[in-house]
N, C-alpha and C. Protein backbone atom coordinates (compact mmCIF):
# COMPACT_ATOMS: atom_id res chain seq x y z
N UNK A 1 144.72 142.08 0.91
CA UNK A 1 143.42 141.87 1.51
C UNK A 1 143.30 140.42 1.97
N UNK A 2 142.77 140.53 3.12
CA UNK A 2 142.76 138.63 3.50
C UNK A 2 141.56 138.07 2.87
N UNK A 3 141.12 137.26 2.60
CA UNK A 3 140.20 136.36 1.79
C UNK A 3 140.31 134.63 2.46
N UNK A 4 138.80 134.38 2.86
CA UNK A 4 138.98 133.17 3.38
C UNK A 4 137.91 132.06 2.06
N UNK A 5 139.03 131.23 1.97
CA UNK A 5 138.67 130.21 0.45
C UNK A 5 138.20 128.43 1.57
N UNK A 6 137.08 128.11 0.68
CA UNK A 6 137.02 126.58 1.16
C UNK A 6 137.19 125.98 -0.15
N UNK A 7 137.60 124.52 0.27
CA UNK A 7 138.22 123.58 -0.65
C UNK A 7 137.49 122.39 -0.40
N UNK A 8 136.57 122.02 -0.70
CA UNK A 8 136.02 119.82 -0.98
C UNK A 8 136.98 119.46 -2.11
N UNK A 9 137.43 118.51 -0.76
CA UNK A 9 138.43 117.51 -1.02
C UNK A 9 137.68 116.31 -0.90
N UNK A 10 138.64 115.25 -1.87
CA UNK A 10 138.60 113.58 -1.14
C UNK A 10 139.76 113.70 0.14
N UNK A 11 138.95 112.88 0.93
CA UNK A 11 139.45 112.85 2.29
C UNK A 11 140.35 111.86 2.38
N UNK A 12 141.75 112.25 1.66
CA UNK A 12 142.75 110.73 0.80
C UNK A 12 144.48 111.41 1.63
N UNK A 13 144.86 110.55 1.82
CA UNK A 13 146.14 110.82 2.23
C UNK A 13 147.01 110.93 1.60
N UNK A 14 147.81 112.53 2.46
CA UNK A 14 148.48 113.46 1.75
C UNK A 14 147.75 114.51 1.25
N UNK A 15 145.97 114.73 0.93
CA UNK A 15 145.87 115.67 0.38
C UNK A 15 145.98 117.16 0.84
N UNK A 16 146.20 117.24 2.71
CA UNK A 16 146.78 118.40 3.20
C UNK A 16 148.12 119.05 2.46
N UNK A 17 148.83 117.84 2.43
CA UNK A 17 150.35 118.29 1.90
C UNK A 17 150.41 118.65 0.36
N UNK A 18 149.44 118.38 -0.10
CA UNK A 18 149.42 118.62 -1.50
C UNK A 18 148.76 120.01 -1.64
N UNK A 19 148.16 120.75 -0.86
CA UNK A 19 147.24 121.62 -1.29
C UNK A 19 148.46 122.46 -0.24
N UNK A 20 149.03 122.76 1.04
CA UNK A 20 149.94 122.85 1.41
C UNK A 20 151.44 123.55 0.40
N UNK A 21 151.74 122.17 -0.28
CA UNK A 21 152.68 122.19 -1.22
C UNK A 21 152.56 123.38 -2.50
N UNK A 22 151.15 123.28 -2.52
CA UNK A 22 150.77 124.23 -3.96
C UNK A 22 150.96 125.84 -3.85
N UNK A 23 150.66 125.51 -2.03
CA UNK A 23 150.82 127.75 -1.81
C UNK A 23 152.48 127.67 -1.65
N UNK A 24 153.07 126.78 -0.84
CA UNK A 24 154.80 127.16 -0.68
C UNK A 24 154.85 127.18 -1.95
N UNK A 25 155.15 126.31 -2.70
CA UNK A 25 155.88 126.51 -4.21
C UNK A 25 155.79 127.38 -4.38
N UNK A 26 154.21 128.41 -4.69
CA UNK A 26 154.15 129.85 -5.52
C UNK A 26 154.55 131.01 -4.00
N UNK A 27 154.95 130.63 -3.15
CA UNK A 27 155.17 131.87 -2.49
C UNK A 27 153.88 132.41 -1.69
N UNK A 28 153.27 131.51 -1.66
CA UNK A 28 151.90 132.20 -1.19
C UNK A 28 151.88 131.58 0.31
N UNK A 29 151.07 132.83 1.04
CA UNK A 29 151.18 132.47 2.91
C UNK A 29 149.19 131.66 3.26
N UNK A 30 149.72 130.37 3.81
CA UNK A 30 148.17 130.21 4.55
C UNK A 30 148.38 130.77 6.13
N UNK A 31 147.35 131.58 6.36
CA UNK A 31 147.37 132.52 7.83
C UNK A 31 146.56 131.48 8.26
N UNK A 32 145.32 130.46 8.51
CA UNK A 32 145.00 130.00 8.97
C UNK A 32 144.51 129.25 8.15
N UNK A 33 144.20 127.52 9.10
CA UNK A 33 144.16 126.19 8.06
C UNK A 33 143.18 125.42 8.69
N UNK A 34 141.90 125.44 8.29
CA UNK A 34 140.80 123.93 9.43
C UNK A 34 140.81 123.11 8.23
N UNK A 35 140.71 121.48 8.94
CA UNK A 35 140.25 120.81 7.90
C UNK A 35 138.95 119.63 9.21
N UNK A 36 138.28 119.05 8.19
CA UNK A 36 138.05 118.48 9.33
C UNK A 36 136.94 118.06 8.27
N UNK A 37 136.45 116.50 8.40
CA UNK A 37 135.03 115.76 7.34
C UNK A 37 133.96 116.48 7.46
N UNK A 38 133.08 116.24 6.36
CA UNK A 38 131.71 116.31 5.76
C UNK A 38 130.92 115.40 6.12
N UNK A 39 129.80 115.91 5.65
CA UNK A 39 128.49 114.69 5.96
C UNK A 39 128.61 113.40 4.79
N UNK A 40 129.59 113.75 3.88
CA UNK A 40 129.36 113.04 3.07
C UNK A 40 131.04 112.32 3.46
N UNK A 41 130.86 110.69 2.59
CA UNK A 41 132.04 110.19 3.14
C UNK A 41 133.27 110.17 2.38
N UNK A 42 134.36 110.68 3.07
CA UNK A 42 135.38 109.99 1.70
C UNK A 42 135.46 111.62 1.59
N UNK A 43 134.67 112.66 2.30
CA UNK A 43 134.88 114.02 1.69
C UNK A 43 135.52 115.26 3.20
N UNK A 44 136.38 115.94 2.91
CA UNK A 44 136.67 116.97 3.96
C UNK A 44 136.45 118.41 3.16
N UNK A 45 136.50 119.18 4.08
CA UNK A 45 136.11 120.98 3.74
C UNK A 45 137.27 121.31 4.34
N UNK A 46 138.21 122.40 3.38
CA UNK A 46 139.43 123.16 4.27
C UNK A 46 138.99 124.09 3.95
N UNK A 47 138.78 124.87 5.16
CA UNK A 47 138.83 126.21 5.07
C UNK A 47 139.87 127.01 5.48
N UNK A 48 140.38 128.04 4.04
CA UNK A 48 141.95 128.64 4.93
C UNK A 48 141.59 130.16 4.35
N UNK A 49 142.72 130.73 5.46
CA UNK A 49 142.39 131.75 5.25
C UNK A 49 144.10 132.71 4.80
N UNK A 50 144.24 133.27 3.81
CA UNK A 50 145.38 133.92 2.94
C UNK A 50 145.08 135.95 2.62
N UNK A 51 146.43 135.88 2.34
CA UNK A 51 146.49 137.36 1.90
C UNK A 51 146.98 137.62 0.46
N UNK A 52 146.46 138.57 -0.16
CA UNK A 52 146.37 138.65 -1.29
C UNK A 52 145.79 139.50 -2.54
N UNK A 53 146.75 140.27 -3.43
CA UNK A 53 145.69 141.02 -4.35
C UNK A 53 144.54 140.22 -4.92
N UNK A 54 143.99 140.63 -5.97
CA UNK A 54 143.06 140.12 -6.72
C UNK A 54 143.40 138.89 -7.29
N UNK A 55 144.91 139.45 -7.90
CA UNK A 55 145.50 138.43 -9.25
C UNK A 55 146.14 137.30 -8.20
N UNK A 56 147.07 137.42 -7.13
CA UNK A 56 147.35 136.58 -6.82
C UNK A 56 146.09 135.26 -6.06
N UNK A 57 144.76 135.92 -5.49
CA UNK A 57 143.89 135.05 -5.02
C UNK A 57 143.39 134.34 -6.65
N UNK A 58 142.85 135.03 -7.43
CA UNK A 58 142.94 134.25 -8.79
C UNK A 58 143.53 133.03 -9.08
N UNK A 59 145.04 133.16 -8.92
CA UNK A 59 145.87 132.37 -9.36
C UNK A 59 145.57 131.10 -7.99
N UNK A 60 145.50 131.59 -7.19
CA UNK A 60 145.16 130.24 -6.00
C UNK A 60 144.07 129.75 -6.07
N UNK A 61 142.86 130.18 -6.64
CA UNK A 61 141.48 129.30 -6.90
C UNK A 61 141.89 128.60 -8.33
N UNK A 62 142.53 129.08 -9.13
CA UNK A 62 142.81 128.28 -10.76
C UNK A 62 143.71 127.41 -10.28
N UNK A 63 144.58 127.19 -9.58
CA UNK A 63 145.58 126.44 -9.60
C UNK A 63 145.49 125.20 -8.54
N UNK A 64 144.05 125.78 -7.32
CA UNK A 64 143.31 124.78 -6.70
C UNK A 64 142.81 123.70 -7.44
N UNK A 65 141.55 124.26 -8.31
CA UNK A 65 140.72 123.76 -9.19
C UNK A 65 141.00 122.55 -10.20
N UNK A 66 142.31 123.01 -10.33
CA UNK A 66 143.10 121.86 -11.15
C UNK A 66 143.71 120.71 -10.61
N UNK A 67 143.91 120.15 -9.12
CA UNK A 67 144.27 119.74 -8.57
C UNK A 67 143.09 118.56 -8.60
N UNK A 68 144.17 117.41 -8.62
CA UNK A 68 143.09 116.25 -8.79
C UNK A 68 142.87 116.00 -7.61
N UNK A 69 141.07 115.59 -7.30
CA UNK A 69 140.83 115.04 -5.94
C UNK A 69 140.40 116.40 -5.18
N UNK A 70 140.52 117.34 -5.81
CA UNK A 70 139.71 119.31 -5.15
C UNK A 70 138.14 119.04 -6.15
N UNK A 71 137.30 118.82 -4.99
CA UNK A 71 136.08 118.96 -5.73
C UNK A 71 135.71 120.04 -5.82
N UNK A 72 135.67 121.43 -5.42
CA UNK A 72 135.27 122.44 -5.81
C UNK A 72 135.56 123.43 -4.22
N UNK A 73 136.14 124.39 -5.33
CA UNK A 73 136.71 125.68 -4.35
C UNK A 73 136.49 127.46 -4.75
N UNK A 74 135.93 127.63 -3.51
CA UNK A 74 134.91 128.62 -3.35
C UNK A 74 135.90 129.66 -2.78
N UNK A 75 135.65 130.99 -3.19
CA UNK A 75 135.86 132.34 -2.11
C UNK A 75 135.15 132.67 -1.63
N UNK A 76 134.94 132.85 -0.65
CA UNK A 76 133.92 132.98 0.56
C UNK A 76 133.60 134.38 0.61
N UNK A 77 135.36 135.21 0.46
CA UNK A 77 135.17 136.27 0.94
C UNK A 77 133.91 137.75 0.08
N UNK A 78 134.10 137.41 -1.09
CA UNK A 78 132.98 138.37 -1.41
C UNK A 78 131.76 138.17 -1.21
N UNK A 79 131.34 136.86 -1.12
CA UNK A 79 129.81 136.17 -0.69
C UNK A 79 129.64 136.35 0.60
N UNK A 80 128.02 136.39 0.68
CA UNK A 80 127.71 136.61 2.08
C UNK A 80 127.71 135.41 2.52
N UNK A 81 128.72 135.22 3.99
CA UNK A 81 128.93 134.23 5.03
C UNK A 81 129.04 134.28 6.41
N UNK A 82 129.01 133.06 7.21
CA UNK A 82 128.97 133.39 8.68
C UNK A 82 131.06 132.42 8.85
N UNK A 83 131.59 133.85 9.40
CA UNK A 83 133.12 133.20 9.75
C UNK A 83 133.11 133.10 11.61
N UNK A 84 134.00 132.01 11.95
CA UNK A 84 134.02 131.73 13.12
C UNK A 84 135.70 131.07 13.68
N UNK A 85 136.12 131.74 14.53
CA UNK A 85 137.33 130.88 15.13
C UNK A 85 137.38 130.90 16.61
N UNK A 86 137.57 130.13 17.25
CA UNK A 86 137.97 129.44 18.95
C UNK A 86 139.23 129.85 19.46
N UNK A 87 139.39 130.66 20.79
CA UNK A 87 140.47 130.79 21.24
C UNK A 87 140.10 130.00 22.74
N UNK A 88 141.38 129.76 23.37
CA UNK A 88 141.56 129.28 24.58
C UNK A 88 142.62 130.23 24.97
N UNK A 89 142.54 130.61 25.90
CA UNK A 89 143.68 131.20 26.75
C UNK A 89 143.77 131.08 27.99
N UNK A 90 145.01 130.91 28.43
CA UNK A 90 145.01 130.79 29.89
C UNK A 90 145.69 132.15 30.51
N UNK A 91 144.94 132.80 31.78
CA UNK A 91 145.25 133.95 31.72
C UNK A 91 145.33 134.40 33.76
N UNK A 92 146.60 135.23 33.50
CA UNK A 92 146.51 135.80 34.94
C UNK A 92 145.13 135.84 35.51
N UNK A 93 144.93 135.59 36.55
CA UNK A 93 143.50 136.03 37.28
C UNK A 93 143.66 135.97 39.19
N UNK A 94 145.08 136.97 39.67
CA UNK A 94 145.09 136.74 40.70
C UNK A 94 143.85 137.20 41.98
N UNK A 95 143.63 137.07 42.83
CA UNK A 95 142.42 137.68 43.40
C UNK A 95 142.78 139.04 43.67
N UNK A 96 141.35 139.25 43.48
CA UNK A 96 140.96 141.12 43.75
C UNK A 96 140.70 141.40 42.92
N UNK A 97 141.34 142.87 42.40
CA UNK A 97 140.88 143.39 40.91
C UNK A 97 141.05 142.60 40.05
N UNK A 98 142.42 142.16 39.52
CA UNK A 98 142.74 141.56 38.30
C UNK A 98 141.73 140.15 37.56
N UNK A 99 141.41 139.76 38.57
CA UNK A 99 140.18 138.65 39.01
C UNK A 99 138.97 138.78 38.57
N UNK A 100 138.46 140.14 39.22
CA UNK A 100 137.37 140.54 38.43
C UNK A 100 137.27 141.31 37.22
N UNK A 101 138.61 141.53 36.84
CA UNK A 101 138.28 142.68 35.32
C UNK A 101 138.56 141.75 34.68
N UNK A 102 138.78 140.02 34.38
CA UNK A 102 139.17 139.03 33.41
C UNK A 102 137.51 139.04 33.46
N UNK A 103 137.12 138.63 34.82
CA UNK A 103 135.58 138.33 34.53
C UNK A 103 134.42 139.57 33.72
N UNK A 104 134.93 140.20 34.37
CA UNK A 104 133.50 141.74 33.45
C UNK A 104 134.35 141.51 31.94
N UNK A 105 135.45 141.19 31.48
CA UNK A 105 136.01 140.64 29.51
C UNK A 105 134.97 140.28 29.48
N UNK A 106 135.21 138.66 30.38
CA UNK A 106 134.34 137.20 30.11
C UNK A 106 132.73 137.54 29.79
N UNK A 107 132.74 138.12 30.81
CA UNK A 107 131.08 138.65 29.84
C UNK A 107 130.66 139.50 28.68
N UNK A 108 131.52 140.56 29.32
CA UNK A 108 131.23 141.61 27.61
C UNK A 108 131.09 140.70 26.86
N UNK A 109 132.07 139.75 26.06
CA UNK A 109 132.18 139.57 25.39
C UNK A 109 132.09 137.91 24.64
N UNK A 110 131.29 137.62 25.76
CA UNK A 110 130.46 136.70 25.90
C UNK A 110 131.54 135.15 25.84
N UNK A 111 132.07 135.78 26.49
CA UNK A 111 133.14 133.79 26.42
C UNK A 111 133.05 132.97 27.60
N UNK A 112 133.65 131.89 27.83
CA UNK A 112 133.19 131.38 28.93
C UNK A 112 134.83 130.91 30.12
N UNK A 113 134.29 130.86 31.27
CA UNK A 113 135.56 130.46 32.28
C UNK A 113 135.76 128.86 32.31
N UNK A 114 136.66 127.91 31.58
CA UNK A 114 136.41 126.68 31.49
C UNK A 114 137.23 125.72 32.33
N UNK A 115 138.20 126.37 33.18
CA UNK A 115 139.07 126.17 34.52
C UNK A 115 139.12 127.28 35.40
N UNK A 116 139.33 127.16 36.54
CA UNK A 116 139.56 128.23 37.87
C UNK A 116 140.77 127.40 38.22
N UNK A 117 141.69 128.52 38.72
CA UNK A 117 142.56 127.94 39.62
C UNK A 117 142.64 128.53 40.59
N UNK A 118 143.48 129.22 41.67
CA UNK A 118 144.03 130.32 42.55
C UNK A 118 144.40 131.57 41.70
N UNK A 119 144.87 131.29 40.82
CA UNK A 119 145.46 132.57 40.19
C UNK A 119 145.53 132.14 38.71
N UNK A 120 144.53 131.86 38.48
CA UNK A 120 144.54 131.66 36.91
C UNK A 120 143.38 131.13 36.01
N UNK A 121 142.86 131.76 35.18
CA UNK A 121 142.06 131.30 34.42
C UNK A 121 142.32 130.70 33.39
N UNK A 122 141.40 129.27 32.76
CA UNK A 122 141.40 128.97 31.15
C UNK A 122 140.09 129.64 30.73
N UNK A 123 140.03 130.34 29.89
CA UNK A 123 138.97 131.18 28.96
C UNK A 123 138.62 130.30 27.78
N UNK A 124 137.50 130.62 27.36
CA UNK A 124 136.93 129.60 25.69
C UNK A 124 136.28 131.09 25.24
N UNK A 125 136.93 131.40 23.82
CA UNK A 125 135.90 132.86 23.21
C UNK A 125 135.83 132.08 21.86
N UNK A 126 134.39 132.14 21.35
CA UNK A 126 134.39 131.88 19.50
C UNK A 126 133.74 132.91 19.06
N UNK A 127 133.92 133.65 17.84
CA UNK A 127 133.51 134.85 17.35
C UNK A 127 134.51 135.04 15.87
N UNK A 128 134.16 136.08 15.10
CA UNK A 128 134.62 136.05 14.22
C UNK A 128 136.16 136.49 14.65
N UNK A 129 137.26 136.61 13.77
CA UNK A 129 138.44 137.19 13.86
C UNK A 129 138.72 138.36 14.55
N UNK A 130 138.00 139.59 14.44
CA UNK A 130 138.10 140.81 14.56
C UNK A 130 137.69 140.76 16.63
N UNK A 131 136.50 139.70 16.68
CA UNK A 131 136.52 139.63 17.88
C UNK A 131 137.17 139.06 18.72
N UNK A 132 137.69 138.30 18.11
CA UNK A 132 138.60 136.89 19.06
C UNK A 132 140.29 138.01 18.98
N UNK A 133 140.79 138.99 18.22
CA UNK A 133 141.92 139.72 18.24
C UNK A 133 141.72 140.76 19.32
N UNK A 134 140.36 141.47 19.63
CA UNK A 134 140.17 142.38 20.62
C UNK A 134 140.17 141.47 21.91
N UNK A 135 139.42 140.71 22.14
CA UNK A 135 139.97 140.34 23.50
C UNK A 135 141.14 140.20 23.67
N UNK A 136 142.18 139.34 22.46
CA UNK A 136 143.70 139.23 23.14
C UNK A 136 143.99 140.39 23.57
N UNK A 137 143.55 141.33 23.03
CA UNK A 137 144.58 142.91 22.67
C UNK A 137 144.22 142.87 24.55
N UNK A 138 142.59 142.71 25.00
CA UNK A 138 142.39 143.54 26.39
C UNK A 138 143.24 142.96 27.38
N UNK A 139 143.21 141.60 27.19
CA UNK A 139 143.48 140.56 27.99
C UNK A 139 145.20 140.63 28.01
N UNK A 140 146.44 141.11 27.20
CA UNK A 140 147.35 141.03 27.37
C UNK A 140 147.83 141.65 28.11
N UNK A 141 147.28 142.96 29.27
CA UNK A 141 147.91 143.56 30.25
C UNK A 141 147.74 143.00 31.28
N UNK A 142 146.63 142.50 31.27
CA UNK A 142 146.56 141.39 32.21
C UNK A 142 147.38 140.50 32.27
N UNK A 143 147.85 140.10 31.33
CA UNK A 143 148.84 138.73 31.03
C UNK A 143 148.33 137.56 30.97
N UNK A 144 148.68 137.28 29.78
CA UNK A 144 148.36 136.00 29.31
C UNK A 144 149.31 134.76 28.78
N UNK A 145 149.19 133.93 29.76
CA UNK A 145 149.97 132.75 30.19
C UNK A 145 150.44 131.66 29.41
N UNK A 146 149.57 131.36 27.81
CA UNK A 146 149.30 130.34 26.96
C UNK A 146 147.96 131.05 26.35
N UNK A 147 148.00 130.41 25.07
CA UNK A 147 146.78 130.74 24.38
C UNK A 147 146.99 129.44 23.14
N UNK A 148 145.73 129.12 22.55
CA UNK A 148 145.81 128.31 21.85
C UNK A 148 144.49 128.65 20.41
N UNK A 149 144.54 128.92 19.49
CA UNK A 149 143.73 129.49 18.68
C UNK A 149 143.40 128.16 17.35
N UNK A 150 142.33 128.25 16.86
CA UNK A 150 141.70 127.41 15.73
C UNK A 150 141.93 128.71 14.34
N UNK A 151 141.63 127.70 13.17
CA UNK A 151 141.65 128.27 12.24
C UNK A 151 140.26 128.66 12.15
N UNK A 152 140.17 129.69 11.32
CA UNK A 152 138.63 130.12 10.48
C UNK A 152 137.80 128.96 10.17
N UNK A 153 136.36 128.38 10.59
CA UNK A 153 135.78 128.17 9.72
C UNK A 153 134.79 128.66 9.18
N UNK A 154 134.38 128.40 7.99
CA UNK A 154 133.23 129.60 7.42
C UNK A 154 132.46 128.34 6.62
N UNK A 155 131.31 129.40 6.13
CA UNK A 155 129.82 128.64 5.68
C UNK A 155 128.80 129.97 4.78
N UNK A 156 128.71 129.40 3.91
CA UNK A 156 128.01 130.95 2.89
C UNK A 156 126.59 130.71 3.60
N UNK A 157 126.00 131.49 3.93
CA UNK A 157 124.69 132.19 4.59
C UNK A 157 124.06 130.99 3.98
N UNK A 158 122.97 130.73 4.61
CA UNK A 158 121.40 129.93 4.11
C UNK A 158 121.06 130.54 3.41
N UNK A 159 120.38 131.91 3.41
CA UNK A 159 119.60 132.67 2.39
C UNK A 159 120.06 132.92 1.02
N UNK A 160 122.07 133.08 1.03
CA UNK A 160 122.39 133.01 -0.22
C UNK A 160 122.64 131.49 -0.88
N UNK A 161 122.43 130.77 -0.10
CA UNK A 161 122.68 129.64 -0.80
C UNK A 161 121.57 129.12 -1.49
N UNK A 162 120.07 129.32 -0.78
CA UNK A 162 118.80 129.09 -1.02
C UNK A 162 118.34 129.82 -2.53
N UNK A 163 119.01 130.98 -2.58
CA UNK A 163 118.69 132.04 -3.73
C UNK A 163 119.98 131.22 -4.62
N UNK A 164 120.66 130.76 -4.52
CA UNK A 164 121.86 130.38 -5.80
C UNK A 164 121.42 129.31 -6.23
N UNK A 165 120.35 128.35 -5.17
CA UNK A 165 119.85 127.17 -5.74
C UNK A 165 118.89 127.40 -6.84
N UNK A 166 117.59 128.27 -6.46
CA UNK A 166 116.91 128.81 -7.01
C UNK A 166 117.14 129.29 -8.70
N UNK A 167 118.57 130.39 -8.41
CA UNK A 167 118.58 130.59 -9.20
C UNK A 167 119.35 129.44 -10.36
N UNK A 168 120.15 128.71 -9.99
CA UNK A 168 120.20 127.63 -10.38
C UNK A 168 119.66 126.38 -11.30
N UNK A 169 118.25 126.67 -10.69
CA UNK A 169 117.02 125.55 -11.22
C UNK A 169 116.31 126.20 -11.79
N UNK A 170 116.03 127.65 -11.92
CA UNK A 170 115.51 128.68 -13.03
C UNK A 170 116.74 128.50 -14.67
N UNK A 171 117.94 128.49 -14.49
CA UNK A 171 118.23 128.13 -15.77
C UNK A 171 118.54 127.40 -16.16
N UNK A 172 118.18 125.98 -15.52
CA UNK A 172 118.02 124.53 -15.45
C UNK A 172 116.82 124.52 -16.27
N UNK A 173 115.61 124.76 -15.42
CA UNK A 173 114.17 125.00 -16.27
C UNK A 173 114.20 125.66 -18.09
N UNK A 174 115.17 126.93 -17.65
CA UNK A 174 114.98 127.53 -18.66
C UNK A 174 115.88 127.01 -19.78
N UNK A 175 116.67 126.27 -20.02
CA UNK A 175 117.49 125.62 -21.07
C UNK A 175 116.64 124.59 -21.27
N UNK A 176 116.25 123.98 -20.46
CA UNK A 176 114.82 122.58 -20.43
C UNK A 176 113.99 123.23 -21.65
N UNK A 177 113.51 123.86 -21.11
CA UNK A 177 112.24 124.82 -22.19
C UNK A 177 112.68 125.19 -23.01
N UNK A 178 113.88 125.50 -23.46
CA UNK A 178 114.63 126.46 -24.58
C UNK A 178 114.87 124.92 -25.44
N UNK A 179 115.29 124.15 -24.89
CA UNK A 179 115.32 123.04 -26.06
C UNK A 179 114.33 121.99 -26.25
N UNK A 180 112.98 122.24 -25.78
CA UNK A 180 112.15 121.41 -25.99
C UNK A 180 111.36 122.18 -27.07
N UNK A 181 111.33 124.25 -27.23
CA UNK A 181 111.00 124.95 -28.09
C UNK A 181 111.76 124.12 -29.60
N UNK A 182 112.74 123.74 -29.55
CA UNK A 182 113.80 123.52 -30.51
C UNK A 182 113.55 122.92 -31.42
């Protein structure tokens, strides 16, 4: 099952290669890798995305966690989140038909034309995975010339994060109160 995990890091050199280093050693595959800073300084978010039973994703959040300089690493995938990745492609678009059936994609599916040439388009699509794989799929009879793809990034919903705070500061309160009963 694929599962996409984020990682806060210190934003310290080498710590790609170290977190990198930790899936080769055990045999484990990263399918896709963003890293890129926080609002806060000195801090980055990787978000990657892997395949994996239960036990083996287990073993990659415990063996994260322990890693000095990993401030805290999350699975995304059972929590409710918003996932997102960027493709570019550059794609046949000679005139006539072929021309216009890149363009009726471009809209379905809401991406944009970010070069024209004579016979060729650069395309921009962001959408989750499942969408950004169906356009390649349409777009490859058409032919497609170059393509250039981003990793996953993801973000757990507002509403669940708002409710984890919540619930959070309810047994914050409630240990407060439980030992002031004391």
């Amino acid at each position: 099952m694929r599962h996409t995990i984020s990682l806060l890091v210190e934003n310290e050199y080498g710590m790609l290669a170290r977190i990198a280093g930790l899936f080769s050693a055990r045999g484990y595959q990263i399918d896709t890798l963003c890293v890129a800073p926080t609002l806060e300084d000195g801090v980055s978010r990787m978000t990657l995305t892997t395949h994996g039973n239960d036990h083996v994703i287990e073993q990659i959040l415990q063996q994260s966690r322990k890693m000095v300089r990993v401030i805290e690493v999350a699975d995304l995938t059972a929590s409710p989140h918003v996932e997102r990745e960027m493709v570019m492609l550059t794609v046949n678009a000679h005139q006539g038909v072929e021309r216009q059936e890149v363009l009726s994609l471009v809209e379905i599916f809401r991406a944009r034309v970010v070069d024209v040439s004579n016979d060729a388009f650069i395309l921009e699509l962001t959408g989750n995975a499942e969408k950004v794989n169906a356009f390649i799929e349409l777009l490859k009879p058409i032919g497609i010339l170059d393509i250039v793809r981003t990793g996953t990034v993801a973000m757990t919903r507002v509403a669940h994060v708002k409710a984890q705070k919540l619930k959070d500061d309810d047994e914050e309160f409630s240990e407060l109160t439980l030992n002031e009963k004391v």
